[in-house]
C-alpha atoms as a PDB file:
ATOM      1  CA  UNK A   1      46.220 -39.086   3.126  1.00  0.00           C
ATOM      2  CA  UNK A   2      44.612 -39.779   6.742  1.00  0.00           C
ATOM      3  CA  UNK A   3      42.134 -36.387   7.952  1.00  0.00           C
ATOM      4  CA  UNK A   4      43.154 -34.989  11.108  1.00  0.00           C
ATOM      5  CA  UNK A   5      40.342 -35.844  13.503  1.00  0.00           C
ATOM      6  CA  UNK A   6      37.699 -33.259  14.670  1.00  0.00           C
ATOM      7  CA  UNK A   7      37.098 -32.676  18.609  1.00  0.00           C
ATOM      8  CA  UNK A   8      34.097 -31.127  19.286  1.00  0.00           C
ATOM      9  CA  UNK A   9      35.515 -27.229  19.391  1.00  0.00           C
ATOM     10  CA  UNK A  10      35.949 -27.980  15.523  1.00  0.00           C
ATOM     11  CA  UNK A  11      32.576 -28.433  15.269  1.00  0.00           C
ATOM     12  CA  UNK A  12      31.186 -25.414  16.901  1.00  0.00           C
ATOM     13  CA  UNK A  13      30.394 -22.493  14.851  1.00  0.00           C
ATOM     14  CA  UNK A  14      32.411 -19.631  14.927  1.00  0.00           C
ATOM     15  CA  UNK A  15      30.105 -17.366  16.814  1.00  0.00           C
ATOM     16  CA  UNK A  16      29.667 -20.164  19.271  1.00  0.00           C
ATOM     17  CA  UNK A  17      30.211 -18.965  22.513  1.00  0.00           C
ATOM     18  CA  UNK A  18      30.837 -22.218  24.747  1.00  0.00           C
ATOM     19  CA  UNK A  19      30.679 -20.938  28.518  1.00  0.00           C
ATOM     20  CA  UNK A  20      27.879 -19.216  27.520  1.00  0.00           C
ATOM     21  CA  UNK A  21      26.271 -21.809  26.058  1.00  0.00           C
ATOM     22  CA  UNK A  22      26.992 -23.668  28.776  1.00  0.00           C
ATOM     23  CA  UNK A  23      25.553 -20.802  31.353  1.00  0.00           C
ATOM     24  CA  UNK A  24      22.252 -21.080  29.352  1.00  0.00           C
ATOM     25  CA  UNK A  25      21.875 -24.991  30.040  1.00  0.00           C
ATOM     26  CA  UNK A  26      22.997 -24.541  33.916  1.00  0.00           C
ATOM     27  CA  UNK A  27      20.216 -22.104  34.010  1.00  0.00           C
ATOM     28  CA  UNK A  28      17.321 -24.666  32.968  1.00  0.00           C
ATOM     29  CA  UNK A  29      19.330 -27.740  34.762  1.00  0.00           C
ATOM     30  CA  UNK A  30      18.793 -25.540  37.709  1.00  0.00           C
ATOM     31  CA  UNK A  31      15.428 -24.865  37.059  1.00  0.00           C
ATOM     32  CA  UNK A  32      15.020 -28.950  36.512  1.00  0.00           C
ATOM     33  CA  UNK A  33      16.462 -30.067  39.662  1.00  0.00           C
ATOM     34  CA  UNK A  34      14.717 -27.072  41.759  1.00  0.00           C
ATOM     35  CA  UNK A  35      11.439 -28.075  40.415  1.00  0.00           C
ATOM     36  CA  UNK A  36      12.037 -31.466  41.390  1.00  0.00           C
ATOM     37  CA  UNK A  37      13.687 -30.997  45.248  1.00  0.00           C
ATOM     38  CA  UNK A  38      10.872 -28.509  46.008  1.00  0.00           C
ATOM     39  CA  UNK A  39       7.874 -30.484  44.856  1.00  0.00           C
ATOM     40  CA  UNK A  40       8.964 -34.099  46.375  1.00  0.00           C
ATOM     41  CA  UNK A  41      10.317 -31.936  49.616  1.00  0.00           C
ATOM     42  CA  UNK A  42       7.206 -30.195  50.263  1.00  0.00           C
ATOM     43  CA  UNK A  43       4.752 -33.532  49.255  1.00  0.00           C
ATOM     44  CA  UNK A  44       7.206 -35.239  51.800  1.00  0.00           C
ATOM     45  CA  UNK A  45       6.335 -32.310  54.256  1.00  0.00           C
ATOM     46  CA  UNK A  46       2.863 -32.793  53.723  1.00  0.00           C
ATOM     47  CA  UNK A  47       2.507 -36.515  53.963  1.00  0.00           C
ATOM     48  CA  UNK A  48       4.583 -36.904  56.857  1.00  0.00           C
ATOM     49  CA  UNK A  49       4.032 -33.993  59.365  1.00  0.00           C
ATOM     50  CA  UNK A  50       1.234 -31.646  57.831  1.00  0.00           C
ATOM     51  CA  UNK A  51      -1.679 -34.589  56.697  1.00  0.00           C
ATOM     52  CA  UNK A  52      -1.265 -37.078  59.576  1.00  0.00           C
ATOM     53  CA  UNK A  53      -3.589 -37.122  59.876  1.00  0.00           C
ATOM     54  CA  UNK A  54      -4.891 -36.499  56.469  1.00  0.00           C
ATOM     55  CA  UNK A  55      -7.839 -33.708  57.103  1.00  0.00           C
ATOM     56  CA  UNK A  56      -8.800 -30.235  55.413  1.00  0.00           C
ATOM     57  CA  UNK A  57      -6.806 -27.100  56.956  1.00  0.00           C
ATOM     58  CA  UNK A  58      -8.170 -23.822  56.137  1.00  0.00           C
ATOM     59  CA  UNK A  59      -5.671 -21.698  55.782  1.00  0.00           C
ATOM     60  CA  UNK A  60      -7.299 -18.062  54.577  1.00  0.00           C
ATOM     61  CA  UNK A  61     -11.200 -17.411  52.933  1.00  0.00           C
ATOM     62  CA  UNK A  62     -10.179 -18.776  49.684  1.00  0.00           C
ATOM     63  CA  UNK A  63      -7.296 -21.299  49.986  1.00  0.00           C
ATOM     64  CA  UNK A  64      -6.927 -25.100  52.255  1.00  0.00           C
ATOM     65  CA  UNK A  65      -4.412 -27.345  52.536  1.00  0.00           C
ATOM     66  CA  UNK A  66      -5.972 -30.776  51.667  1.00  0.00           C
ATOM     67  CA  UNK A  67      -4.865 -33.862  50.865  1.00  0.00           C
ATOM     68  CA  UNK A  68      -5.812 -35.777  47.478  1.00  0.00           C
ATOM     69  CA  UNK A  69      -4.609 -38.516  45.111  1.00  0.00           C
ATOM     70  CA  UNK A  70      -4.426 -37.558  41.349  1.00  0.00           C
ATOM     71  CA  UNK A  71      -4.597 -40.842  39.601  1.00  0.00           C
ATOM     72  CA  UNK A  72      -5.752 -38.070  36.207  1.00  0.00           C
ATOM     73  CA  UNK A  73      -3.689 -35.887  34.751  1.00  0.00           C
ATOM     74  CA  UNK A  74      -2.973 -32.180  35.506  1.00  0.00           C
ATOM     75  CA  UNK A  75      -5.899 -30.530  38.234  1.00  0.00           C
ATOM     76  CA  UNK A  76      -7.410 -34.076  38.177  1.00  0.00           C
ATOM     77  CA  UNK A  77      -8.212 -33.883  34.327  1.00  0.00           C
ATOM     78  CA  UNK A  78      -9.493 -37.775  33.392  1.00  0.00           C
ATOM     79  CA  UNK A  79      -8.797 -38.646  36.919  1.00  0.00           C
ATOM     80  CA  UNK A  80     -12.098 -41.291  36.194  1.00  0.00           C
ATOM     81  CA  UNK A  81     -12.593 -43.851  32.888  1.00  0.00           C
ATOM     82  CA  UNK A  82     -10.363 -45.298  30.474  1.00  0.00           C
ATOM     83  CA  UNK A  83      -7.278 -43.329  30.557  1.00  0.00           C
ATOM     84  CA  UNK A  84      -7.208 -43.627  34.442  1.00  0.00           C
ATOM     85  CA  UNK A  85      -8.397 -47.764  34.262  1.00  0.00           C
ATOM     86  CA  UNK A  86      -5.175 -47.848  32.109  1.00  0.00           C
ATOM     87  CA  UNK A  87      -3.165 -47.259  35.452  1.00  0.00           C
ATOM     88  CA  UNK A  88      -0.311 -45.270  36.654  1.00  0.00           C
ATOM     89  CA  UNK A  89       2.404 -46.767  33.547  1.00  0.00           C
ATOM     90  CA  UNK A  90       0.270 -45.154  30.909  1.00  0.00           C
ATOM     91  CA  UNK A  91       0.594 -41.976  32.285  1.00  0.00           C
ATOM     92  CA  UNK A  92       4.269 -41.950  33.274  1.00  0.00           C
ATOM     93  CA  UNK A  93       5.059 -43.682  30.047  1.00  0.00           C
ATOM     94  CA  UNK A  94       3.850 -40.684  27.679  1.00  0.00           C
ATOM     95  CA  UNK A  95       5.106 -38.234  30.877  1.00  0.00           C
ATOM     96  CA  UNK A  96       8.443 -39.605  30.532  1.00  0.00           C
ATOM     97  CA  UNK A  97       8.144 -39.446  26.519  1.00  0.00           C
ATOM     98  CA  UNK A  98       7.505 -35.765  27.167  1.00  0.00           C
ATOM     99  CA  UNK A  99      10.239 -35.291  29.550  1.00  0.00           C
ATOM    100  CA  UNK A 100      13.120 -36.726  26.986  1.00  0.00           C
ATOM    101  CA  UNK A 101      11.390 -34.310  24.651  1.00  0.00           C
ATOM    102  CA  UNK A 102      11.536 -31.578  26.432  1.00  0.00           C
ATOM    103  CA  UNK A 103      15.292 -32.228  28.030  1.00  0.00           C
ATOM    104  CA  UNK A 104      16.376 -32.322  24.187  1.00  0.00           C
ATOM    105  CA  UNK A 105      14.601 -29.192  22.850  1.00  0.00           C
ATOM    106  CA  UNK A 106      16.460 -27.665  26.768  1.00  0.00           C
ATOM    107  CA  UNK A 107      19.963 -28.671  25.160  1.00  0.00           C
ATOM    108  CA  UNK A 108      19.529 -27.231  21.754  1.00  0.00           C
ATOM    109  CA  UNK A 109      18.399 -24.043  22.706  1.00  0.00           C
ATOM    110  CA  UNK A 110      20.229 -21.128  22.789  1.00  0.00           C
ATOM    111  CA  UNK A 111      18.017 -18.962  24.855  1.00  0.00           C
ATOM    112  CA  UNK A 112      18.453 -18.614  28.495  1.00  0.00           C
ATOM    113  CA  UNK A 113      14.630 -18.092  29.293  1.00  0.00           C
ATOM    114  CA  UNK A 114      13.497 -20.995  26.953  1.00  0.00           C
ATOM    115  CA  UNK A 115      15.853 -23.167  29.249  1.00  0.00           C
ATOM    116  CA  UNK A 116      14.769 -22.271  32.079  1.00  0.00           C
ATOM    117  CA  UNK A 117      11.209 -22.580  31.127  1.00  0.00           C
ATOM    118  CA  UNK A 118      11.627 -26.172  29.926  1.00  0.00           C
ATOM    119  CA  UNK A 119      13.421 -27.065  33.178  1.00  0.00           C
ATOM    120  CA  UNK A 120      10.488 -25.716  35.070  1.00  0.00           C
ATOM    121  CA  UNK A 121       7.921 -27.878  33.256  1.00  0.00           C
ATOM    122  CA  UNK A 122      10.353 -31.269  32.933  1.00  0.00           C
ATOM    123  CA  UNK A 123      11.384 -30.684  36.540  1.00  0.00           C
ATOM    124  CA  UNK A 124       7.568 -30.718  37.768  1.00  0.00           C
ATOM    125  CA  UNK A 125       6.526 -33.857  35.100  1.00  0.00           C
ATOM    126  CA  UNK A 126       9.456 -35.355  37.218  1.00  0.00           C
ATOM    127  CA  UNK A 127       8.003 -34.647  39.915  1.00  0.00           C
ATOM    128  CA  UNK A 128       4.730 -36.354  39.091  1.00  0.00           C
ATOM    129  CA  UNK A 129       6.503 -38.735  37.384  1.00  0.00           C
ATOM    130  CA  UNK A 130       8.124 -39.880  41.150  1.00  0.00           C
ATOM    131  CA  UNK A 131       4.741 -39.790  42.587  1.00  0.00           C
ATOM    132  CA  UNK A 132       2.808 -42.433  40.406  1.00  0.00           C
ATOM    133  CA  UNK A 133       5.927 -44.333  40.198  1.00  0.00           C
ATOM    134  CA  UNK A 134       6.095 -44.829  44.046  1.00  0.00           C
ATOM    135  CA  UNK A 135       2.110 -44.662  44.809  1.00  0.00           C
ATOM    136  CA  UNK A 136       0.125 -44.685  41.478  1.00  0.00           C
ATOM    137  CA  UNK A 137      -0.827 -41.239  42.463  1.00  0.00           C
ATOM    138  CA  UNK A 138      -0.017 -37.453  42.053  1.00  0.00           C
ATOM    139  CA  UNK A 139       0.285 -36.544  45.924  1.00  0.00           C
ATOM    140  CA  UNK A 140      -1.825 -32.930  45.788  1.00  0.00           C
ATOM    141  CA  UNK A 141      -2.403 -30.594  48.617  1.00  0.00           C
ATOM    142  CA  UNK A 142      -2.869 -27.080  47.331  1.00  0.00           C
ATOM    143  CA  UNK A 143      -6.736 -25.927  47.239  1.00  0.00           C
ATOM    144  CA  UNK A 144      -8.076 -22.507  46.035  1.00  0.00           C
ATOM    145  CA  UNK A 145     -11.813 -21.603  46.089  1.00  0.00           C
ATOM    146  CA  UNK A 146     -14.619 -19.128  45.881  1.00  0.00           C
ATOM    147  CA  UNK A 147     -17.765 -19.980  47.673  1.00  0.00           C
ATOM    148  CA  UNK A 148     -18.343 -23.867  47.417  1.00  0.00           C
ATOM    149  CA  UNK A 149     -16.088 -23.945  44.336  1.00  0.00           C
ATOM    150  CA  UNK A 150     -12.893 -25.285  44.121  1.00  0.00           C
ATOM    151  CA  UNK A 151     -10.002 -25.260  41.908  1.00  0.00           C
ATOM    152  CA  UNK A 152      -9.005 -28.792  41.427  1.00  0.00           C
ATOM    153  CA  UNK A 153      -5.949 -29.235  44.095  1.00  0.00           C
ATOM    154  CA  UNK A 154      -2.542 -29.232  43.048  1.00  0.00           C
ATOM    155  CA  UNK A 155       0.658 -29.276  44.205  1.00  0.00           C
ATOM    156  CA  UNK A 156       4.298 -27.088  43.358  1.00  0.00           C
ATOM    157  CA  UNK A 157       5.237 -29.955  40.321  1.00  0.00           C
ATOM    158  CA  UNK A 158       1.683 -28.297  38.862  1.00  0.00           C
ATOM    159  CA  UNK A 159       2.931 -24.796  40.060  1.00  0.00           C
ATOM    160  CA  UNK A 160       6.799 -25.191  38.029  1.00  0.00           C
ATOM    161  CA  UNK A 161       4.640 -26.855  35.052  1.00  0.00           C
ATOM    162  CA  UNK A 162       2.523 -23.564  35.350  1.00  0.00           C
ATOM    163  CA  UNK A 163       4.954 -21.410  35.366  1.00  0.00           C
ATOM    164  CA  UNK A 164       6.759 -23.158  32.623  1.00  0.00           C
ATOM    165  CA  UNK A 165       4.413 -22.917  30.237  1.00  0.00           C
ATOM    166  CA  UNK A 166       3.636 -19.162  30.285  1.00  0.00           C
ATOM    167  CA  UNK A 167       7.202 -18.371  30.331  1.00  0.00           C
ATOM    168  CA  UNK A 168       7.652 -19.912  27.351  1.00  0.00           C
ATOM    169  CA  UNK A 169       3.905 -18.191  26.185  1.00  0.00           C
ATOM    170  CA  UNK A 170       4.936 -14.992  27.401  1.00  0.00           C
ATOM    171  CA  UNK A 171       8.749 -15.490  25.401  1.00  0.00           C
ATOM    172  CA  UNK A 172       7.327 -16.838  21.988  1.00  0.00           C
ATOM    173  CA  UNK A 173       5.059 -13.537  21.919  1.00  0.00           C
ATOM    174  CA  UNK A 174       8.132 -11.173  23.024  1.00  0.00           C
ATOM    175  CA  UNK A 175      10.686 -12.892  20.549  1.00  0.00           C
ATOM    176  CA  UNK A 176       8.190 -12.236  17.886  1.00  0.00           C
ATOM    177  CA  UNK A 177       7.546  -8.390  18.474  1.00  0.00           C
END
């Protein structure tokens, strides 16, 4: 006796509510992509119109435009030494292993904030990710300070990781209480 085949709505649990489900993902797909068109968009911006030349612009008592090559990781963490000799691929190599990661644990989840969180942070490792692939650099621009010191510069792919991050933070503690 042959089984009927199963389609994938056989599959789903009967709770499952597929356009919702489906809602949720949009949500952090949006995020992904947003993260993404705003960060290469406004490095773009920057490299083309606002740094040419490149040059510091104050813009208030505590925050420039600049222009800097991150060859580290995020806010120029081990911008110098072995993991920066290693080059550009190292970097986007584990990025990119954390990006598939992160896109996965976005499908699975069921929870509209968690999705958009992880599109924030995989949309601005894209970002990055574009950056060293085409220059072997993390295009920043963004520079806060006090005084004579400085935040290390950044740029909106930092800002959507950021953001990311403590929205999933902020979530894990709310979820639990």
């Amino acid at each position: 006796m042959k089984r009927p085949m199963k389609t994938a709505d056989d599959r789903l649990p009967e709770n499952h509510d597929a356009p919702h489900t489906r809602r949720i993902l949009d949500a952090g797909a949006i995020a992904l992509l947003v993260g993404v068109i705003l960060d290469q968009a406004t490095k773009w911006l920057f490299l083309t119109h606002v740094m040419n030349p490149p040059r510091v612009i104050p813009v208030t008592s505590f925050f420039n435009f600049v222009l800097v090559y991150n060859r580290g990781v995020s806010f120029g963490m081990f911008g110098t030494g072995s993991i920066a000799e290693a080059g550009p691929w190292l970097l986007t190599a584990v990025t990119s292993a954390i990006v598939v990661v992160l896109i996965v644990w976005m499908v699975r989840s069921s929870d509209r904030w968690e999705t958009v969180a992880l599109g924030s942070i995989a949309g601005g490792a894209i970002g990055n990710i574009v950056d060293r692939v085409r220059q072997g650099a993390v295009t920043d621009f963004l520079d806060f300070y006090v005084g004579n010191w400085h935040w290390p510069a950044f740029n909106l792919a930092d800002v959507f990781i950021s953001c990311g991050v403590t929205l999933l933070l902020v979530r894990s503690f709310a979820v639990r209480s």
